[in-house]
Protein backbone atom coordinates (compact mmCIF):
# COMPACT_ATOMS: atom_id res chain seq x y z
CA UNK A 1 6.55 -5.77 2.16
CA UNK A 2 8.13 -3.06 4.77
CA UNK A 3 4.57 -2.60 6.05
CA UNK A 4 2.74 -5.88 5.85
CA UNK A 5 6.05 -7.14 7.75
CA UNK A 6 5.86 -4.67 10.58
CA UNK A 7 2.37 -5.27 10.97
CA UNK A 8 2.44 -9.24 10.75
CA UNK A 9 4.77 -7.99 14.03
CA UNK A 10 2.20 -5.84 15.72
CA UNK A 11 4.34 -2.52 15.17
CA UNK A 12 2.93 0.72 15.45
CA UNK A 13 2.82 2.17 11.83
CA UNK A 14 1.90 5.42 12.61
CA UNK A 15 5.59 6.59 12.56
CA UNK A 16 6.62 4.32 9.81
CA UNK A 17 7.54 5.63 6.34
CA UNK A 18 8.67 3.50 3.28
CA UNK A 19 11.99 3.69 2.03
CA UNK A 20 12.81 3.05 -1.36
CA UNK A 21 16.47 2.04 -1.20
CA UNK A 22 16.61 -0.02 2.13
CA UNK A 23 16.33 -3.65 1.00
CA UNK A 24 14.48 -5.63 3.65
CA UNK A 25 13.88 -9.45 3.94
CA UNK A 26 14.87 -12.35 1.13
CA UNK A 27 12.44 -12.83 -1.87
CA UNK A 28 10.93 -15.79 -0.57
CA UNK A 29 10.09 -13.70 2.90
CA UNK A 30 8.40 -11.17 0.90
CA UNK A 31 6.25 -13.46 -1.78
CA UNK A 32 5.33 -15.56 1.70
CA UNK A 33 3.65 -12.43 3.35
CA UNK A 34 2.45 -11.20 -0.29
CA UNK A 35 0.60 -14.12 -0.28
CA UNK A 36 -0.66 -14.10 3.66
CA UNK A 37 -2.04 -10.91 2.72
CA UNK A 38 -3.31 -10.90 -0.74
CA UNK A 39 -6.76 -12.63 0.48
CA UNK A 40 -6.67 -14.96 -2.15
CA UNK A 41 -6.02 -18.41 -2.08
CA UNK A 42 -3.91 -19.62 -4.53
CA UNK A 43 -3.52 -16.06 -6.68
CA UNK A 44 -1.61 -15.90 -9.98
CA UNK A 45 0.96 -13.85 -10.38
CA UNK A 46 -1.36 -11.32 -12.06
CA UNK A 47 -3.53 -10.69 -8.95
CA UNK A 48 -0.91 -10.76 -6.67
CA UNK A 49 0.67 -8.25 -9.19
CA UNK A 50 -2.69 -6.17 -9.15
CA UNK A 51 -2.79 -6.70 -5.03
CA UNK A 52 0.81 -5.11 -4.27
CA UNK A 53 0.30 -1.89 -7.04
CA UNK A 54 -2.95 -1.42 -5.20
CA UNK A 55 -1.19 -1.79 -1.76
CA UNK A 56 1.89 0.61 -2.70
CA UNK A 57 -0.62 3.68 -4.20
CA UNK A 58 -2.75 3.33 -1.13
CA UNK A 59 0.13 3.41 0.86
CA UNK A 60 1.68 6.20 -0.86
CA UNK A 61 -1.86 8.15 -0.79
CA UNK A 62 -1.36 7.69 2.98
CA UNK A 63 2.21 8.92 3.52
CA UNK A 64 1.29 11.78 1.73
CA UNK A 65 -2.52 12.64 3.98
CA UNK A 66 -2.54 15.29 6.55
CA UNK A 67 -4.69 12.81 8.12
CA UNK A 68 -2.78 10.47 8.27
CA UNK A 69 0.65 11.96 9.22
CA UNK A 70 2.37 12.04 13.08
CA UNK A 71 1.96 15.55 13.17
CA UNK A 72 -1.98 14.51 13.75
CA UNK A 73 -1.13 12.80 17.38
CA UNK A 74 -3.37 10.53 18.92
CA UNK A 75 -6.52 11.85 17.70
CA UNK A 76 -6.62 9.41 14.68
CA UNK A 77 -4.12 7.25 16.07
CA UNK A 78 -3.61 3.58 14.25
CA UNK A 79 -6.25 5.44 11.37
């Protein structure tokens, strides 16, 4: 939800990193923008499951890239 928020806003990612313990938004926030983004219409709760595990190991895969890190600068900026 922290990421698919900021970028429903148009913030830069690239300097972005998920936080665990900081609680963000109401439920009802995050299941609306779950669903925006899931690419389904009308998913059950087992896609939309499927959807954000997939979305939070890519995401983690991409904290974690050299590639992918600030310390890259703008040669693979937004990447």
């Amino acid at each position: 939800y922290q990421y698919l928020s900021r970028y429903k806003r148009k913030e830069d990612l690239d300097h972005f990193f998920f936080i665990p313990e900081k609680t963000e938004g109401t439920d009802k926030e995050c299941l609306k923008v779950l669903l925006e983004f899931c690419g389904r219409h009308n998913p059950s709760w087992t896609e939309l499951s499927n959807f954000t595990h997939f979305l939070n190991f890519q995401l983690s895969k991409c904290e974690k890239s050299v590639f992918c890190g600030p310390a890259v600068g703008g040669d693979f900026q937004g990447f």
